[in-house]
Protein backbone atom coordinates (compact mmCIF):
# COMPACT_ATOMS: atom_id res chain seq x y z
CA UNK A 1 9.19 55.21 7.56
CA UNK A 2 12.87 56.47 6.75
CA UNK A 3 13.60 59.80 7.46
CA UNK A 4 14.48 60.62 3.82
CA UNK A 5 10.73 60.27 3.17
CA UNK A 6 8.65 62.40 5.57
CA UNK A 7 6.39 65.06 4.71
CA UNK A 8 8.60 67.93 4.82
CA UNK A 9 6.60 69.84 7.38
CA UNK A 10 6.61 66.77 9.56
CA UNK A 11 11.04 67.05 9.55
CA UNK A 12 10.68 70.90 10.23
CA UNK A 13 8.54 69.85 13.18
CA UNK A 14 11.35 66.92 14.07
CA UNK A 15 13.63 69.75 13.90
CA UNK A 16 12.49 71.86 16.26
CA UNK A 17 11.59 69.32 19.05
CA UNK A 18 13.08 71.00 22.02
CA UNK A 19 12.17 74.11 23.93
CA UNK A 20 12.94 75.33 27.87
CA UNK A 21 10.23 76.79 29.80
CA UNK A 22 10.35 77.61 33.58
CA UNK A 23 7.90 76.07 36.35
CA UNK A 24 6.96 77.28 39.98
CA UNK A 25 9.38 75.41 42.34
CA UNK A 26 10.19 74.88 45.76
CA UNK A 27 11.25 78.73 47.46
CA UNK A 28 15.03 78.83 46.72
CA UNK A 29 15.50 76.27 43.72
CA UNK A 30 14.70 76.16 40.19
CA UNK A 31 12.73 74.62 38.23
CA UNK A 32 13.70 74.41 34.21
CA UNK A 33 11.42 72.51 31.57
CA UNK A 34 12.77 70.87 28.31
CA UNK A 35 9.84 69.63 26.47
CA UNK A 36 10.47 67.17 23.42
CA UNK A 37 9.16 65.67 20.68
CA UNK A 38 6.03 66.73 18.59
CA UNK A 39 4.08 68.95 20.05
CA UNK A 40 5.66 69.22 22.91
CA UNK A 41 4.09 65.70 24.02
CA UNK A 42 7.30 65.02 26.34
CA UNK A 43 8.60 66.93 29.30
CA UNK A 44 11.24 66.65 31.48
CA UNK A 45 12.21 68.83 34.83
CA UNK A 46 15.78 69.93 35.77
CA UNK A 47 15.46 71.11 39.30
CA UNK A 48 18.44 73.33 40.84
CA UNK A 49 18.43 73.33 44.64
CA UNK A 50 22.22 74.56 45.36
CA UNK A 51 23.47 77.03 47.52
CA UNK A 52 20.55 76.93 50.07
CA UNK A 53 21.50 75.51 52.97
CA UNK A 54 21.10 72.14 54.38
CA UNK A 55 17.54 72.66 55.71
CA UNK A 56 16.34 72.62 51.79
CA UNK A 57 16.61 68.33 52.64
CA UNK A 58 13.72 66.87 52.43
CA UNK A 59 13.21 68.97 49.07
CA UNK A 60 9.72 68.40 47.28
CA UNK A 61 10.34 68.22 43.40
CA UNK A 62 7.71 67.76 40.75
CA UNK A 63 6.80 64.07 39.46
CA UNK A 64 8.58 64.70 35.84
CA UNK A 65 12.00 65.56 37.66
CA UNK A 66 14.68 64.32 35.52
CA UNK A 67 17.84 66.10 37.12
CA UNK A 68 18.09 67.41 40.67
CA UNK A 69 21.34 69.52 42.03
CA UNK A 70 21.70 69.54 45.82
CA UNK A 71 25.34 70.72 45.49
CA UNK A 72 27.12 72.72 48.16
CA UNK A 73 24.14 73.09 50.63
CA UNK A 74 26.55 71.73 53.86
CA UNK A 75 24.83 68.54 53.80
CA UNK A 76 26.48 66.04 56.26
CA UNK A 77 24.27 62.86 55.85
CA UNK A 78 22.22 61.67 53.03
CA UNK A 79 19.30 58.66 53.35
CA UNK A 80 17.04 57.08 52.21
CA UNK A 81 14.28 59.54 53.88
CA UNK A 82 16.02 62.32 52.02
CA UNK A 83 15.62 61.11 48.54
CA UNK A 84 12.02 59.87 49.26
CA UNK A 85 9.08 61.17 46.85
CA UNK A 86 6.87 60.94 43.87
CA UNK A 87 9.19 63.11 42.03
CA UNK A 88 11.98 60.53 42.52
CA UNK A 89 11.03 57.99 41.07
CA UNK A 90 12.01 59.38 37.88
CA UNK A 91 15.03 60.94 38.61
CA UNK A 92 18.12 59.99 36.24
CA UNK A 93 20.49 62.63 37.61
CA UNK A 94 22.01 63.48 41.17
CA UNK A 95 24.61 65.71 42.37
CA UNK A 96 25.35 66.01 45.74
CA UNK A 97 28.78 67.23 45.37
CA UNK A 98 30.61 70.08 47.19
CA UNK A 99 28.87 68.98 50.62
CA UNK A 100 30.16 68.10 54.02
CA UNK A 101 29.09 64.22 53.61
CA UNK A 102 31.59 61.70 55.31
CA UNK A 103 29.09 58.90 55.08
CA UNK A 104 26.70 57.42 53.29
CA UNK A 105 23.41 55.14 54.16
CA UNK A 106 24.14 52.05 52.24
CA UNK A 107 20.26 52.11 51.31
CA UNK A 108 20.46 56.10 50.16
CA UNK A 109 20.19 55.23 47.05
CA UNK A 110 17.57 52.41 47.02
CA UNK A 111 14.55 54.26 45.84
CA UNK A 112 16.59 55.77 42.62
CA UNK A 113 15.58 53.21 40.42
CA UNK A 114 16.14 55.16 37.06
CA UNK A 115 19.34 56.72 38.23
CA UNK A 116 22.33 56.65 35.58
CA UNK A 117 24.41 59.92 36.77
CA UNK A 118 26.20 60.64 40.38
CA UNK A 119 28.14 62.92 41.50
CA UNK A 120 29.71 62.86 45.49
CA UNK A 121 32.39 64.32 44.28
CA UNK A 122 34.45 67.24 46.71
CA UNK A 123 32.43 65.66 50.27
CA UNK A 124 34.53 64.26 53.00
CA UNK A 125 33.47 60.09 52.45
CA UNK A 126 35.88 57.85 53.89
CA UNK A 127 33.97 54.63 53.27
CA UNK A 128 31.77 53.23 50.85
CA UNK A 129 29.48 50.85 52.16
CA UNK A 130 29.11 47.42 49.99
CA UNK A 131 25.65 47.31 47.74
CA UNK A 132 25.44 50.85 47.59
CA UNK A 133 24.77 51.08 44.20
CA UNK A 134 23.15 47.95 43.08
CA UNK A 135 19.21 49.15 42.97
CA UNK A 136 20.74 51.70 40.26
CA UNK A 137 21.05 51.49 36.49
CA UNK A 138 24.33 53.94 36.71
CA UNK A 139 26.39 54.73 33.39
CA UNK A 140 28.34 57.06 35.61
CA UNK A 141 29.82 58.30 39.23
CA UNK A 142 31.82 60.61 40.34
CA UNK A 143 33.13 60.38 43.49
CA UNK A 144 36.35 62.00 43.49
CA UNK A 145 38.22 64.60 45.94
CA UNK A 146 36.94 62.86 49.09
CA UNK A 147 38.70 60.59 51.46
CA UNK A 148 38.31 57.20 50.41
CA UNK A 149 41.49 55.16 51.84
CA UNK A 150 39.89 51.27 50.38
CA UNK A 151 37.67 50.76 47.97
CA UNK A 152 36.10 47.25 47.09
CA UNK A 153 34.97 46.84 43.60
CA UNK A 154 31.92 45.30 44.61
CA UNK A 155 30.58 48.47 45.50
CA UNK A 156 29.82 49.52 41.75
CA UNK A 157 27.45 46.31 40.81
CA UNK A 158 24.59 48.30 39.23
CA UNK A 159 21.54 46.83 38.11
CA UNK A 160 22.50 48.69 34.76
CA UNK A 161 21.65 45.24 32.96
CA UNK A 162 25.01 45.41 30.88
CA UNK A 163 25.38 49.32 30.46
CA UNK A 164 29.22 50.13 30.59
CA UNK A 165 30.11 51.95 33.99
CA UNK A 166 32.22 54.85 34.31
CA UNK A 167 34.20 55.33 37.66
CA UNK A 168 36.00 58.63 38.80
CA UNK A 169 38.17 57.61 42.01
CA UNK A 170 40.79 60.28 41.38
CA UNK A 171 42.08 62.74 44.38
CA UNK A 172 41.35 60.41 46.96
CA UNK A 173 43.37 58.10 49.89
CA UNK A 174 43.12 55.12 48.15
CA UNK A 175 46.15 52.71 48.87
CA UNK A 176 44.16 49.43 47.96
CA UNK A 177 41.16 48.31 46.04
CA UNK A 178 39.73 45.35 47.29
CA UNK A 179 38.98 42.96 44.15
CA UNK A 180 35.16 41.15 43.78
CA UNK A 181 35.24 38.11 45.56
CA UNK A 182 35.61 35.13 42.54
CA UNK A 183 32.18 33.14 43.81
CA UNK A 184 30.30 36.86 44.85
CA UNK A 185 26.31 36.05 44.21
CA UNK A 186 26.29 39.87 42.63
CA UNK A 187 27.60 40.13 38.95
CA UNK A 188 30.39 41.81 38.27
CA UNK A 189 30.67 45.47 37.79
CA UNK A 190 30.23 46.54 34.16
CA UNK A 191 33.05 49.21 34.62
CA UNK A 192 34.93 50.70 31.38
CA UNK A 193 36.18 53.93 32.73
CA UNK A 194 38.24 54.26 35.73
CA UNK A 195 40.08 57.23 36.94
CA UNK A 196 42.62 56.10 39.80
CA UNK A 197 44.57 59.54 39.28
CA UNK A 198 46.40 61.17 42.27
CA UNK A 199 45.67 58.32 45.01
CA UNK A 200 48.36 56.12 47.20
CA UNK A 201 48.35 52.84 45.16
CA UNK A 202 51.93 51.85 45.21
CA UNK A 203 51.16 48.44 42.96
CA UNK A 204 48.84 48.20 40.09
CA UNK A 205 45.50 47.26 41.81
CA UNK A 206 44.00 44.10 40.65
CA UNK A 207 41.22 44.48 38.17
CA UNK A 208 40.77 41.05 36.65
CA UNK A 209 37.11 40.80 35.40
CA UNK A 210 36.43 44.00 34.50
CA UNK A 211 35.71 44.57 30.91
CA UNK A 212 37.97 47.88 31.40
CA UNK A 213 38.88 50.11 28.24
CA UNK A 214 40.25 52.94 29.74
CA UNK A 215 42.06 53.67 33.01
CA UNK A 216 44.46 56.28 34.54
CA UNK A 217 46.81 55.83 37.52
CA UNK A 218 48.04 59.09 37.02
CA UNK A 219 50.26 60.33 40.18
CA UNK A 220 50.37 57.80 41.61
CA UNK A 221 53.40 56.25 43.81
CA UNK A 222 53.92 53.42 41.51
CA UNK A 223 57.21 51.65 42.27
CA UNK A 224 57.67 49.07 39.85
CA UNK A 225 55.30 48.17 36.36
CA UNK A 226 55.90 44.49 36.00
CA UNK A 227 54.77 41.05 33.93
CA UNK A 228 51.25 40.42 35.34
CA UNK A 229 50.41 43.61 36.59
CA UNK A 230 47.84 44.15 34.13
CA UNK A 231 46.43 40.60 33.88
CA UNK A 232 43.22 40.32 32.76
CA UNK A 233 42.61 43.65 31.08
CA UNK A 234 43.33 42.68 27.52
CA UNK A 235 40.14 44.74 26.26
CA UNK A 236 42.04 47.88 27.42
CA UNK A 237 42.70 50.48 24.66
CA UNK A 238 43.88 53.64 26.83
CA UNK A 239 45.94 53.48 29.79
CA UNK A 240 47.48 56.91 31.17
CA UNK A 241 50.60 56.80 33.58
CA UNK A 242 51.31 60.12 33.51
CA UNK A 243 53.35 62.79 36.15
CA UNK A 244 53.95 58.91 38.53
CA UNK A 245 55.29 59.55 41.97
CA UNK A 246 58.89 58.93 43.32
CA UNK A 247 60.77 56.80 40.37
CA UNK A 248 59.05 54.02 38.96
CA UNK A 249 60.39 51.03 37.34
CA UNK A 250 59.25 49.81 33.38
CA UNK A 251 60.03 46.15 34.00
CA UNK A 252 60.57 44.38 30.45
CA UNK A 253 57.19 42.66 29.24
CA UNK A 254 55.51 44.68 32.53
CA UNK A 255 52.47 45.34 29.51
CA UNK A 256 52.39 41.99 27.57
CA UNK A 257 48.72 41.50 28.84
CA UNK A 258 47.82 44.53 26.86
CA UNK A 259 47.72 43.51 23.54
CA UNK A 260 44.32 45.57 22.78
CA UNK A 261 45.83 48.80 24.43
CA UNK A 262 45.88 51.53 21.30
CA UNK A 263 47.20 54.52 22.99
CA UNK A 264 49.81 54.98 26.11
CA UNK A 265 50.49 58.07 28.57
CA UNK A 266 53.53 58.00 30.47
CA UNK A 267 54.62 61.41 30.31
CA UNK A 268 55.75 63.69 33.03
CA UNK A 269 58.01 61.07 34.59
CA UNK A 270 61.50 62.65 34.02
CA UNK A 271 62.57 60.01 35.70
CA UNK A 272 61.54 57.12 33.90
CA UNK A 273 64.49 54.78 32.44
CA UNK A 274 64.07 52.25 29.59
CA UNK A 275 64.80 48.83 30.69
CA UNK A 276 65.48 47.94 27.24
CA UNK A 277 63.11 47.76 23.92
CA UNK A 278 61.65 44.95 25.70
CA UNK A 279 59.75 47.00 27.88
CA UNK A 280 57.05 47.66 25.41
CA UNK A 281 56.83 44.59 23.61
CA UNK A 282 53.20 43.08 23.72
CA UNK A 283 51.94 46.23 22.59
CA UNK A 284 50.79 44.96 18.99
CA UNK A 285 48.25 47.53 18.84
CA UNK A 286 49.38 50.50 19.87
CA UNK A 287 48.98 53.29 18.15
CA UNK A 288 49.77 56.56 20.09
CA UNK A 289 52.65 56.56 22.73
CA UNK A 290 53.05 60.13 24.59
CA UNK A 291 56.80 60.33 25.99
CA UNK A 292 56.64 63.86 26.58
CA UNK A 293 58.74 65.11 29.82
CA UNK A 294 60.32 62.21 30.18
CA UNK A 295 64.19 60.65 29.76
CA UNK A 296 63.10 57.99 27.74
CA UNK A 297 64.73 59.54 24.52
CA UNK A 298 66.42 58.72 22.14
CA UNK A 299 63.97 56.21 21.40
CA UNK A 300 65.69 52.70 21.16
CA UNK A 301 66.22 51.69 17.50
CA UNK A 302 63.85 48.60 18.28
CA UNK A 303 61.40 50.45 19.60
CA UNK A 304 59.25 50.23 15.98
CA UNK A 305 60.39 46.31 16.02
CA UNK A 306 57.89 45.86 19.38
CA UNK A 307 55.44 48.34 18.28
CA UNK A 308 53.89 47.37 14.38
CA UNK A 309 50.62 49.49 14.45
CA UNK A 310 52.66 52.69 16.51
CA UNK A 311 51.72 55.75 14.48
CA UNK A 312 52.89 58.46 16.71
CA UNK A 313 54.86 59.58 19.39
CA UNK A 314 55.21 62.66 21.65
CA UNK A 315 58.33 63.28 22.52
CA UNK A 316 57.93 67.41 23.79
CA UNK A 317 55.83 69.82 23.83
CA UNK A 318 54.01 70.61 20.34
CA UNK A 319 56.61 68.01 18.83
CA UNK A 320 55.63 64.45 17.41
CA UNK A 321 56.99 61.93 15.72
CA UNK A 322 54.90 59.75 13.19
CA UNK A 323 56.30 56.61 11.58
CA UNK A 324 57.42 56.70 8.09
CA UNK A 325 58.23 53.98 5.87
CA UNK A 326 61.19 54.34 3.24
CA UNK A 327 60.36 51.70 0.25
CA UNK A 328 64.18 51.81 -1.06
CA UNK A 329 65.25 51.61 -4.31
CA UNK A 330 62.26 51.35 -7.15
CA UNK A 331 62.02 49.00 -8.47
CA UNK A 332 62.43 46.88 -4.91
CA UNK A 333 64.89 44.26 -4.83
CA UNK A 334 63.38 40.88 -4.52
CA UNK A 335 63.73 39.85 -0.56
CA UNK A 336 64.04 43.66 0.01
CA UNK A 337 62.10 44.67 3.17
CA UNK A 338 60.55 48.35 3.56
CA UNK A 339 62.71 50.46 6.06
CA UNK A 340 60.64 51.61 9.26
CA UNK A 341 61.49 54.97 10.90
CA UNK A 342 59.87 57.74 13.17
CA UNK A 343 60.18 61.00 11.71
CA UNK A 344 59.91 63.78 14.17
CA UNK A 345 58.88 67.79 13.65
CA UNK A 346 57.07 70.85 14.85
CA UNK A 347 53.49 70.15 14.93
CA UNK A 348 52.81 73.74 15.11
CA UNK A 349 54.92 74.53 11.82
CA UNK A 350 53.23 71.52 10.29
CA UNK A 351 49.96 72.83 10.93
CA UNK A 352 51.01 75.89 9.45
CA UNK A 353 51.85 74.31 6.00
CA UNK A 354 48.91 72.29 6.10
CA UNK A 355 46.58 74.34 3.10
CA UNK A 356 43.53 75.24 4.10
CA UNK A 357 40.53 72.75 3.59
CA UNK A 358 37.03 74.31 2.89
């Protein structure tokens, strides 16, 4: 039945289908209950065991569990005995972050078949073991500020049936990510998001069958952005190469395989140098280009001729430059062709004329 047709005590009831109630828990954590739906028919448990030390491992949580926090207890290994229970089987969130954990069991996770959220972010992990995460329907991990120094992508096959993936690798070691084998028996990883900020990759790591739309290589030690660096990744639509390490290179055509990509980061590079107008070209779609604290102005006259669908540019702090198109003299000349321009201002004074909208 469409919505626009129920009884209207039946949409107040719709309306007010969530309520938090408390539970008796295991000595230390606690235990929070959201109940859903009418008549509170659904229920599910968010259990907070951090802060307690690592002797709260094993931790007993109720069968309905949907979330369980065992940050910052000091834990130094997890296993498979230590996520074991009736009450995980359920479980669709983890955190384990802000321990001392420098390894992990590559069958920790086995049991977690319903899990879709991670986070190992802040241990001390300097390995990932292959398989870790493939009994797991995962939409999302976090394992950043921990010691990973290689990474291979097989790692994050999920058995998330198609669910896009999202990866946070930032503030690690990482000088290489080892790509999936082309014959691997596993599928590919279904990864969309991946944060390679602040690691040691000195080349663009090679991502070719991942259907990636965003990634960030922020601070990175990039020396040189050239043709075929980004081969494969023509799905991308946001790519972030912001505050780069040491002085990287913007070979000409070093983004020609990105003809989805819609917006670009490279500020914070003051030392970034155009290697002509040719350095961007590829970029059909592009529609947001962030220059900010870099050299790379003025902006090349052919900049617009490279970049058709380029609405807007950041060239400083609060100040942006949109394109504008001049139609001439009306009527227009026959053969006459529309000048393209970027016309740049105070975003904060233009906000200030905007009127008011109610």
């Amino acid at each position: 039945m469409p919505r626009s047709l129920l009884p209207p005590l039946l949409l107040l009831l719709l309306a007010v289908d969530r309520a938090q109630t408390t539970r008796p828990c295991f000595p230390g954590c606690q235990c929070e209950v959201e109940t859903f739906g009418l008549f509170d028919s659904f229920s599910l448990t968010r259990v907070d065991c951090s802060g307690l030390g690592p002797h709260v491992v094993p931790v007993p949580i109720p069968l309905d569990t949907a979330h369980l926090d065992l940050s910052s207890n000091r834990l130094e290994t997890v296993n498979e005995s230590v996520l074991a229970g009736p009450g995980y089987t359920t479980l669709a969130g983890l955190d384990l972050s802000h321990n001392l954990l420098t390894s992990i069991s590559p069958t920790a996770f086995s049991r977690l078949r319903y899990l879709e959220s991670l986070d190992l972010s802040h241990n001390g992990l300097a390995a990932l073991p292959a398989e870790t995460f493939a009994s797991c329907p995962l939409s999302d991990v976090n394992l950043s500020y921990n010691r990973l120094r290689e990474v291979s992508l097989s790692a994050f096959t999920t058995h998330s049936q198609g669910r896009a993936l999202h990866v946070d690798l930032s503030h690690n070691l990482i000088h290489r990510l080892v790509p999936r084998p082309v014959r691997a028996s596993l599928p590919a990883p279904t990864i969309q998001s991946l944060n390679l900020a602040w690691n040691r990759l000195r080349t663009v790591p090679s991502l070719q069958g991942l259907p990636l739309r965003y990634l960030s290589l922020d601070g990175n030690p990039l020396a040189a952005i050239g043709p075929g660096a980004f081969t494969g990744l023509t799905g991308l639509t946001q790519l972030s190469l912001a505050s780069l390490q040491g002085v990287p290179q913007l070979v000409p055509h070093g983004f020609r395989e990105l003809s989805g990509l819609q917006v670009l980061d490279l500020s914070g590079n003051p030392k970034l140098r155009w290697a002509g107008a040719e350095t961007l070209s590829g970029l059909g779609s592009l529609q947001e280009l962030d220059l900010s604290g870099t050299s790379l102005l003025p902006l090349p006259d052919t900049l617009l001729h490279h970049l058709p669908a380029l609405q807007s540019v950041s060239v400083g702090q609060d100040v942006q430059c949109r394109r504008l198109v001049r139609e001439g003299t009306y009527p227009r000349q026959p053969g006459s062709v529309p000048k393209v321009a970027l016309h740049c201002g105070d975003i904060r004074e233009s906000a200030a004329r905007r009127p008011d909208v109610l």
